[in-house]
Protein backbone atom coordinates (compact mmCIF):
# COMPACT_ATOMS: atom_id res chain seq x y z
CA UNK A 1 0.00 0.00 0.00
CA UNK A 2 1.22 3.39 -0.70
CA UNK A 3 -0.62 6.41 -0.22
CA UNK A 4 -0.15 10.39 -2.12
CA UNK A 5 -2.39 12.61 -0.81
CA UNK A 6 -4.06 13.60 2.71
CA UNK A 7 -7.07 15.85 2.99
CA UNK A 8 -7.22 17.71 5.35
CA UNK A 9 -3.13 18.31 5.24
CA UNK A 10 -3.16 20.46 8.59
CA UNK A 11 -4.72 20.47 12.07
CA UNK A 12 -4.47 22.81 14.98
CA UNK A 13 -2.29 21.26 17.87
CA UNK A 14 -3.93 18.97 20.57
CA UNK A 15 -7.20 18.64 18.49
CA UNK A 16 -8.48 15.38 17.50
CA UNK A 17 -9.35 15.25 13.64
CA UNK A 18 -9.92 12.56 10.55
CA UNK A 19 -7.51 12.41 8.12
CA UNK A 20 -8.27 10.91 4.44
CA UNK A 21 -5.82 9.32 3.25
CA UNK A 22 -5.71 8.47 -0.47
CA UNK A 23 -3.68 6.46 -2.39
CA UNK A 24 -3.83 2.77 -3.53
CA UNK A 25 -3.64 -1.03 -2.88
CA UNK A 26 -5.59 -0.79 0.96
CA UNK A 27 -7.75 -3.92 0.08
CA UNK A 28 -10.46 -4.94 -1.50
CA UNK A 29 -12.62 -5.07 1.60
CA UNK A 30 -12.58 -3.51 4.99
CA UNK A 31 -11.23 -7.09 6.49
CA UNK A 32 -8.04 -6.73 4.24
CA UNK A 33 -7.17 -2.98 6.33
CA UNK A 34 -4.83 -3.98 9.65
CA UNK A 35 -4.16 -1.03 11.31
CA UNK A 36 -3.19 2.68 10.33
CA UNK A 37 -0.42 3.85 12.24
CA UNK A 38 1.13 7.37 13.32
CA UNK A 39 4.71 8.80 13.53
CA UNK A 40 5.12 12.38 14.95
CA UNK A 41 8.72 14.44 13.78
CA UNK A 42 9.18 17.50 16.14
CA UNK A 43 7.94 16.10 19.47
CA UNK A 44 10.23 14.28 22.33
CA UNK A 45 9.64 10.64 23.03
CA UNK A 46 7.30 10.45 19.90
CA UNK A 47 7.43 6.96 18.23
CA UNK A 48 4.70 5.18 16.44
CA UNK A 49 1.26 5.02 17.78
CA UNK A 50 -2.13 3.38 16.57
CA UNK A 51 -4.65 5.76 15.63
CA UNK A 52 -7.32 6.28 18.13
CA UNK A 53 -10.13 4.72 15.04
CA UNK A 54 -10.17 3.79 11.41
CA UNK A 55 -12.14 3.52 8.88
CA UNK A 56 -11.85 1.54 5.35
CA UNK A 57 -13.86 3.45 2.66
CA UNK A 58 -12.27 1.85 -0.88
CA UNK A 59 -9.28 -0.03 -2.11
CA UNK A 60 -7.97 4.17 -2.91
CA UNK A 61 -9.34 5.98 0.51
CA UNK A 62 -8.61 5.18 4.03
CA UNK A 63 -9.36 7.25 7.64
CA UNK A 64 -7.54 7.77 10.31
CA UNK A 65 -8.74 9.80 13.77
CA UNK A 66 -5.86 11.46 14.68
CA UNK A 67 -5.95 12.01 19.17
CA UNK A 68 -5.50 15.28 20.80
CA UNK A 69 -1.98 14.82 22.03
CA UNK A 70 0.24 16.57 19.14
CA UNK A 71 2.25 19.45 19.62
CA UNK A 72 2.14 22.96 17.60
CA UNK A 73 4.65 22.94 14.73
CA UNK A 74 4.85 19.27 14.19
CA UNK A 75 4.79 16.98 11.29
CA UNK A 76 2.88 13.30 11.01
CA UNK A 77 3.45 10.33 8.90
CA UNK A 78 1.64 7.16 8.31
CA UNK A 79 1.86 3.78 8.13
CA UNK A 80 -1.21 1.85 6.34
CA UNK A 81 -0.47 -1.81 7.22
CA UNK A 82 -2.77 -3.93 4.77
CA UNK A 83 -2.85 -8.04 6.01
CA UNK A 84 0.35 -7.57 7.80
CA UNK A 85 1.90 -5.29 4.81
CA UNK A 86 3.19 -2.16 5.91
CA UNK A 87 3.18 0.94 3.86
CA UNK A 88 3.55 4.66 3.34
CA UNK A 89 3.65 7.71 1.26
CA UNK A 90 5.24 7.60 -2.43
CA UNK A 91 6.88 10.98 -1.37
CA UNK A 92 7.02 12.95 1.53
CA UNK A 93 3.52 13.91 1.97
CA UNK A 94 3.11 14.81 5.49
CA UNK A 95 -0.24 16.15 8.01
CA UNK A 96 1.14 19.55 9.47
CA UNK A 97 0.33 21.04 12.97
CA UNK A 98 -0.10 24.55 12.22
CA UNK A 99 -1.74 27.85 14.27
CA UNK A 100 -5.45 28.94 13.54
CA UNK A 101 -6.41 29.99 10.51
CA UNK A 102 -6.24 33.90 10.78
CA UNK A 103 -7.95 36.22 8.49
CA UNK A 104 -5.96 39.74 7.88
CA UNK A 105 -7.64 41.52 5.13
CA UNK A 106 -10.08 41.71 2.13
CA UNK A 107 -9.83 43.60 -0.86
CA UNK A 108 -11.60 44.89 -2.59
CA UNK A 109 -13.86 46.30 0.56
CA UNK A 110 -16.49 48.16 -1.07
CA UNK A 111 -19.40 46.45 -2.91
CA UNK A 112 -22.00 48.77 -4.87
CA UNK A 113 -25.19 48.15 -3.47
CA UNK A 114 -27.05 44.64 -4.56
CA UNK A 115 -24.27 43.06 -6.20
CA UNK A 116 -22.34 39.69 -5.91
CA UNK A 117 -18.63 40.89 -5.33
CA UNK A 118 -15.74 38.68 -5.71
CA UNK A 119 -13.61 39.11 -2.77
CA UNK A 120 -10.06 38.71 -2.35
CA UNK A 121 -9.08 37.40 1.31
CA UNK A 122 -5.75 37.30 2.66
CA UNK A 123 -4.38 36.04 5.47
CA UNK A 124 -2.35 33.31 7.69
CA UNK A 125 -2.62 29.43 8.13
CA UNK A 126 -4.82 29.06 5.33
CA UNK A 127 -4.11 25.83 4.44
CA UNK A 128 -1.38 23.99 2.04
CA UNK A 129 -3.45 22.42 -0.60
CA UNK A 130 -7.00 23.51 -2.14
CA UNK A 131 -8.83 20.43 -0.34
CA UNK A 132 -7.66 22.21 3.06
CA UNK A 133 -10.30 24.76 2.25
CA UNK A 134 -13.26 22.69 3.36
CA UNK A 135 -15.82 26.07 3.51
CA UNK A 136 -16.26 30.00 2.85
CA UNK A 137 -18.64 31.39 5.08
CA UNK A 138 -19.60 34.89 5.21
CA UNK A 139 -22.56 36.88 7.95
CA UNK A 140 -23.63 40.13 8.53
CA UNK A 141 -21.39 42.20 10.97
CA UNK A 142 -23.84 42.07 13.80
CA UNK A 143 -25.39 39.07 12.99
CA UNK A 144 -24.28 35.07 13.35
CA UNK A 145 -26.18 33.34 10.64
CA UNK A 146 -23.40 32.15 7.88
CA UNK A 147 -24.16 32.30 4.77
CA UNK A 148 -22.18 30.34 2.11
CA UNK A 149 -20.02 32.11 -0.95
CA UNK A 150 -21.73 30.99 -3.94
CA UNK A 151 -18.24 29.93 -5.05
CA UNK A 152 -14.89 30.13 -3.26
CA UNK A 153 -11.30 29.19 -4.19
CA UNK A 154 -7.79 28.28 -2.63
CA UNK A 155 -5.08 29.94 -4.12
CA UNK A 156 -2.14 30.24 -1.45
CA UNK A 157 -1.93 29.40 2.41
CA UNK A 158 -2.30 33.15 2.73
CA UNK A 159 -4.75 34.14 -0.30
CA UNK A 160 -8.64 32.78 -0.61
CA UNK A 161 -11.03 34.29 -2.81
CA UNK A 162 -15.16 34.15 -2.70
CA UNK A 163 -17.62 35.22 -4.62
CA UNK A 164 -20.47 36.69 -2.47
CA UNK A 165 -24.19 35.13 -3.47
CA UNK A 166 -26.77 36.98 -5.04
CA UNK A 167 -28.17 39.21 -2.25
CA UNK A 168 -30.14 42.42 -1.80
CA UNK A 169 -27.38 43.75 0.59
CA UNK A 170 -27.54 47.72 0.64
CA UNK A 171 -25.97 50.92 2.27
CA UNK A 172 -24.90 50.40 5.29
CA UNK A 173 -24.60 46.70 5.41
CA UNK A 174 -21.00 45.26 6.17
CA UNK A 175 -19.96 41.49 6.04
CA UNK A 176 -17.11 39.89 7.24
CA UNK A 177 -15.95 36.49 6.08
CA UNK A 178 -15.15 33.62 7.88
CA UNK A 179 -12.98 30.63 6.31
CA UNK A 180 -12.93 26.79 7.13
CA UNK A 181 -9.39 25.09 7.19
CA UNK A 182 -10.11 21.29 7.79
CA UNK A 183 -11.91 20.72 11.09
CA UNK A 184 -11.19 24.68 11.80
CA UNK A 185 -13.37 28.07 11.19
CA UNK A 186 -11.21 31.08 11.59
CA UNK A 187 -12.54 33.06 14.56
CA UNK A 188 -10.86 36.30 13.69
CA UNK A 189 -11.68 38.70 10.87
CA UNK A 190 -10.81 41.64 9.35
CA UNK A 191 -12.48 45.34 8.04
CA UNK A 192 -15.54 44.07 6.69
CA UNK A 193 -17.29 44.21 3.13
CA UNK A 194 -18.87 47.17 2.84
CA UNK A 195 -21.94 47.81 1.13
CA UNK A 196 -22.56 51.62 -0.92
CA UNK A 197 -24.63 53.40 -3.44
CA UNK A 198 -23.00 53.62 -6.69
CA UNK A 199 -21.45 56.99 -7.66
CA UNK A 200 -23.47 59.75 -9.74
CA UNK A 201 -22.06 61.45 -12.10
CA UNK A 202 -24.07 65.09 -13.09
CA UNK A 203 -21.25 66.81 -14.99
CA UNK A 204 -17.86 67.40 -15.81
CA UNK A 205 -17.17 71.50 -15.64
CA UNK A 206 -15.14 72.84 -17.64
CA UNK A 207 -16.89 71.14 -20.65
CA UNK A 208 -14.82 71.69 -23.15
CA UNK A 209 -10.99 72.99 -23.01
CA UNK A 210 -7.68 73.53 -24.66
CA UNK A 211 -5.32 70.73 -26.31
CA UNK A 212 -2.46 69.28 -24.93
CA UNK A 213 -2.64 71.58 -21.81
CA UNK A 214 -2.41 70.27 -18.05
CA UNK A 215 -5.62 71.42 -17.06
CA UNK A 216 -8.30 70.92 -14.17
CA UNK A 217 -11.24 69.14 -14.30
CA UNK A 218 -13.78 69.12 -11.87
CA UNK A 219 -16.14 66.03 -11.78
CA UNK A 220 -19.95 66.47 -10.11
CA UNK A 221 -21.98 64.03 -8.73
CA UNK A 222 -23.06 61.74 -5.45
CA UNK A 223 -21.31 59.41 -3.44
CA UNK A 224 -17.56 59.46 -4.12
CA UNK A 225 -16.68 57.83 -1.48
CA UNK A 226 -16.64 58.64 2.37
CA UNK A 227 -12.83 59.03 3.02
CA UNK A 228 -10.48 60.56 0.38
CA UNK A 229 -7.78 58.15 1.82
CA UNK A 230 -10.08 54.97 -0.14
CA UNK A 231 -10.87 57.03 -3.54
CA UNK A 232 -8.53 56.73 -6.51
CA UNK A 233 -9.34 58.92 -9.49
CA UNK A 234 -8.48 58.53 -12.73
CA UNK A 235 -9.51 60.51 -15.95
CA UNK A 236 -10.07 58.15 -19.56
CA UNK A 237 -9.61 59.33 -23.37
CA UNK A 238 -12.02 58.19 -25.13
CA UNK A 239 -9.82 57.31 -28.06
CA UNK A 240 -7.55 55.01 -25.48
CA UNK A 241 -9.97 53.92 -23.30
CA UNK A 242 -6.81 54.01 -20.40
CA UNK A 243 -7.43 54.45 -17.05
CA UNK A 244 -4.63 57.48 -16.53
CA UNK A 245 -4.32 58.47 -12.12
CA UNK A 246 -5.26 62.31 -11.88
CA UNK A 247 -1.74 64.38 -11.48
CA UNK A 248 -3.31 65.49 -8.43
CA UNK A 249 -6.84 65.60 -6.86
CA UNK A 250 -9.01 67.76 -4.46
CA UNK A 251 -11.69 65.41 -3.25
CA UNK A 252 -15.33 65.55 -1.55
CA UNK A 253 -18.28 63.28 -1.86
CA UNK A 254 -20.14 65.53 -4.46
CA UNK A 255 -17.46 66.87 -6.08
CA UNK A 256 -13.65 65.58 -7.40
CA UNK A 257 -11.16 68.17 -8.92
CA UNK A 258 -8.63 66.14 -11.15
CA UNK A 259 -5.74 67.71 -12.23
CA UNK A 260 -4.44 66.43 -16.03
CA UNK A 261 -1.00 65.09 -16.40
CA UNK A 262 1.90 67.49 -18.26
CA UNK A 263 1.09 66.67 -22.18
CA UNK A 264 -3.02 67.45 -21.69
CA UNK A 265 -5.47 65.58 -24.21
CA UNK A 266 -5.43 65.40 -27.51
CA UNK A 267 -7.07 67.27 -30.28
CA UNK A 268 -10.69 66.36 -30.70
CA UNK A 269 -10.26 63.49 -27.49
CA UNK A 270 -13.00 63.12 -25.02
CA UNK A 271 -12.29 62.63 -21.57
CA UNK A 272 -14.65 60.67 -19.04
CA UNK A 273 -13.71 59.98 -15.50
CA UNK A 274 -13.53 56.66 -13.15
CA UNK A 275 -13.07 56.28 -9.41
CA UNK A 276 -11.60 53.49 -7.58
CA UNK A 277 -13.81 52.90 -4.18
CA UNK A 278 -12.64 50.58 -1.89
CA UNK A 279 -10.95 48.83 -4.69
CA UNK A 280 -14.23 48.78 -6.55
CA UNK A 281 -14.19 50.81 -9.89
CA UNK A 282 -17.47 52.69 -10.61
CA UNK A 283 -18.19 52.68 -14.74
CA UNK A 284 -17.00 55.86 -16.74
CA UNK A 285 -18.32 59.11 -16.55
CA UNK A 286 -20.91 59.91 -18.82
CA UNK A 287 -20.71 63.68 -18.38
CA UNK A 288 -17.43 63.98 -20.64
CA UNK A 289 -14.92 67.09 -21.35
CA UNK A 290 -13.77 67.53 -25.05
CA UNK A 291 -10.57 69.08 -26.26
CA UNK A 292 -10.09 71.95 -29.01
CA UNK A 293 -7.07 73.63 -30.70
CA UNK A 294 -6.36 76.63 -28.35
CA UNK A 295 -7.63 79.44 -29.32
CA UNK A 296 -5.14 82.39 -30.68
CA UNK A 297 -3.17 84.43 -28.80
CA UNK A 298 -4.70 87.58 -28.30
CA UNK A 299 -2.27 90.77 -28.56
CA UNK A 300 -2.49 94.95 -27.67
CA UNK A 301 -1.46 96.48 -30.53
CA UNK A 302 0.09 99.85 -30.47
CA UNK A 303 0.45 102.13 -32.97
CA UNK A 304 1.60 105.82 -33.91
CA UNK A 305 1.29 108.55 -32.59
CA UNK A 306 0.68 107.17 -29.62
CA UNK A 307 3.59 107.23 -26.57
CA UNK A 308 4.14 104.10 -24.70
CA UNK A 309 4.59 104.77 -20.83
C-alpha cells in the first residue's frame, strides 16, 4: 500500500481530527485494512502510535482519527499496514500542525449596493493544498447566521477568494468572512465588506478645453466615497480607453477636482472619469470634457502717434 495525498493536510495542535488518506492497494474489503499507524517528527519521546479509530472506505481511501496529544509545529506520517503489509507515502507527503487559521484583510472592501462581489481574502494558516479549504462562510457584521459564498477558491496558504451570493445587501450593510481550514473556522476577521450606493455622475465642468494643456477638471456628482484616503481617481480618453491616475486631486463626496497630467489631451479626445472605491471601480463618466485647438493668442497692438509709458 502506498498512499499520495491527505485531505485535510493540517490540524491545529492537541485537536483530534480525521484524516483521508488516499492512495492505492488498501484492500479490496474492509477485512483486508490492519491497522493505520502514526509517527510524529518535532515532538520528544514520539514513536509510532495506533490511531485512536479507522475507517476503510475503498481499495484508494482510508481514515484515520488522529488524538488530541500533538504538539504545535509538528509533522505526522503514516503507516497503512494492509494483512500484515506495511506501507507509506510515495513521497514525503506529510499532516502539518499549524496555528489557527487567521484572516488579515479583504480587498476589494467596497461592494456597490445589490451586487455579488468577488472578494479577495488574505491572510495566515490558510491551508497547504486547495482540499484544506473545506468552507467560505460569510454573515452580517452584527449578525451570526453564515451564509455560504456561492463559489470560493484556494489559491495560497495566505490568499482565498469568494464570490459573495446573489443578495439584496444595501448601504450600510457590512460582512465579514469567515474561512474553514479542515476541522477549523477562523474566529478572527478583518475590516468588513462594505456595502454603498453607486457613484453619480451630473457633470464634468469645464466642458470643453484647450489641447495638450495640463488642465483641471472638476467632476460632479453623489457618493464618491466617504474618506479621500479609499478614492482613486483617474480621468479616460475616449480614443484610449486608459485608465490614466489624476496628477493630483481635491476630493469631496459631491465633487472631485482632477488635475491632467503634463502633455493634456489630444485634439478632438473626449475625456470621461472613473473612481476606484474601496478597490471597486465605478463605470466611466458619462458627463465627458472635449478638447479643441487653443484658441489664438490675443495681442495689444500699439500704434503711432501714440507714446508708450
Amino acid at each position: 500500500p502506498t498512499y499520495t495525498k491527505l485531505v485535510p493536510s493540517v490540524g491545529g495542535a492537541n485537536a483530534a481530527v480525521w484524516v483521508n488518506i488516499s492512495g492505492s492497494n488498501f484492500g479490496s474489503t474492509s477485512s483486508r485494512l490492519t491497522t493505520i499507524q502514526f509517527e510524529v517528527f518535532g515532538a520528544i519521546g514520539a514513536g509510532l502510535a495506533d490511531c485512536s479509530a479507522i475507517a476503510w472506505v475503498s481499495s484508494s481511501l482510508v481514515q484515520c482519527l488522529l488524538p488530541n496529544t500533538i504538539p504545535l509545529s509538528c509533522f505526522v506520517r503514516f503507516l497503512v499496514v494492509v494483512r500484515g503489509v506495511y506501507g507509506g507515502p510515495v513521497s514525503s507527503v506529510y499532516f502539518t500542525i499549524t496555528e489557527d487559521p487567521s484572516v488579515n484583510a479583504i480587498y476589494p472592501y467596497v461592494a456597490f449596493n445589490s451586487t455579488s462581489p468577488t472578494v479577495n481574502i488574505s491572510g495566515t494558516n490558510l491551508g497547504l493544498q486547495s482540499e484544506d479549504l473545506i468552507q467560505l462562510h460569510y454573515r452580517i457584521v452584527g449578525d451570526s447566521t453564515l451564509q455560504s459564498c456561492a463559489s470560493f477558491t484556494w489559491f495560497s496558504t495566505n490568499l482565498v477568494q469568494c464570490k459573495v451570493a446573489s443578495n439584496s445587501y444595501v448601504q450600510p450593510t457590512q460582512i465579514e468572512f469567515l474561512p474553514t481550514i479542515g476541522s477549523r473556522q477562523s474566529s478572527n476577521y478583518s475590516s468588513p465588506l462594505s456595502f454603498r450606493r453607486r457613484p453619480t455622475f451630473d457633470r464634468i465642468i469645464p466642458s470643453i478645453g484647450p489641447a495638450n494643456t495640463a488642465i483641471w477638471l472638476t467632476l460632479q456628482g453623489t457618493d464618491f466615497g466617504l474618506v479621500q484616503s479609499e478614492v482613486a481617481v483617474y480621468y479616460v480618453t475616449f480614443s484610449s480607453g486608459v485608465d490614466v491616475p489624476c496628477a493630483s486631486v481635491v476630493w469631496s463626496s459631491t465633487s472631485i477636482e482632477c488635475l491632467l497630467n503634463p502633455g493634456g489631451i489630444a485634439v478632438s479626445d473626449v475625456v470621461g472619469m472613473r473612481l476606484n472605491i474601496g478597490g471597486r471601480l465605478s463605470a466611466v463618466s458619462s458627463g465627458a470634457a472635449s478638447f479643441s485647438p487653443s484658441p489664438p493668442p490675443l495681442f495689444f497692438s500699439v500704434r503711432p502717434p501714440c507714446t508708450l509709458r
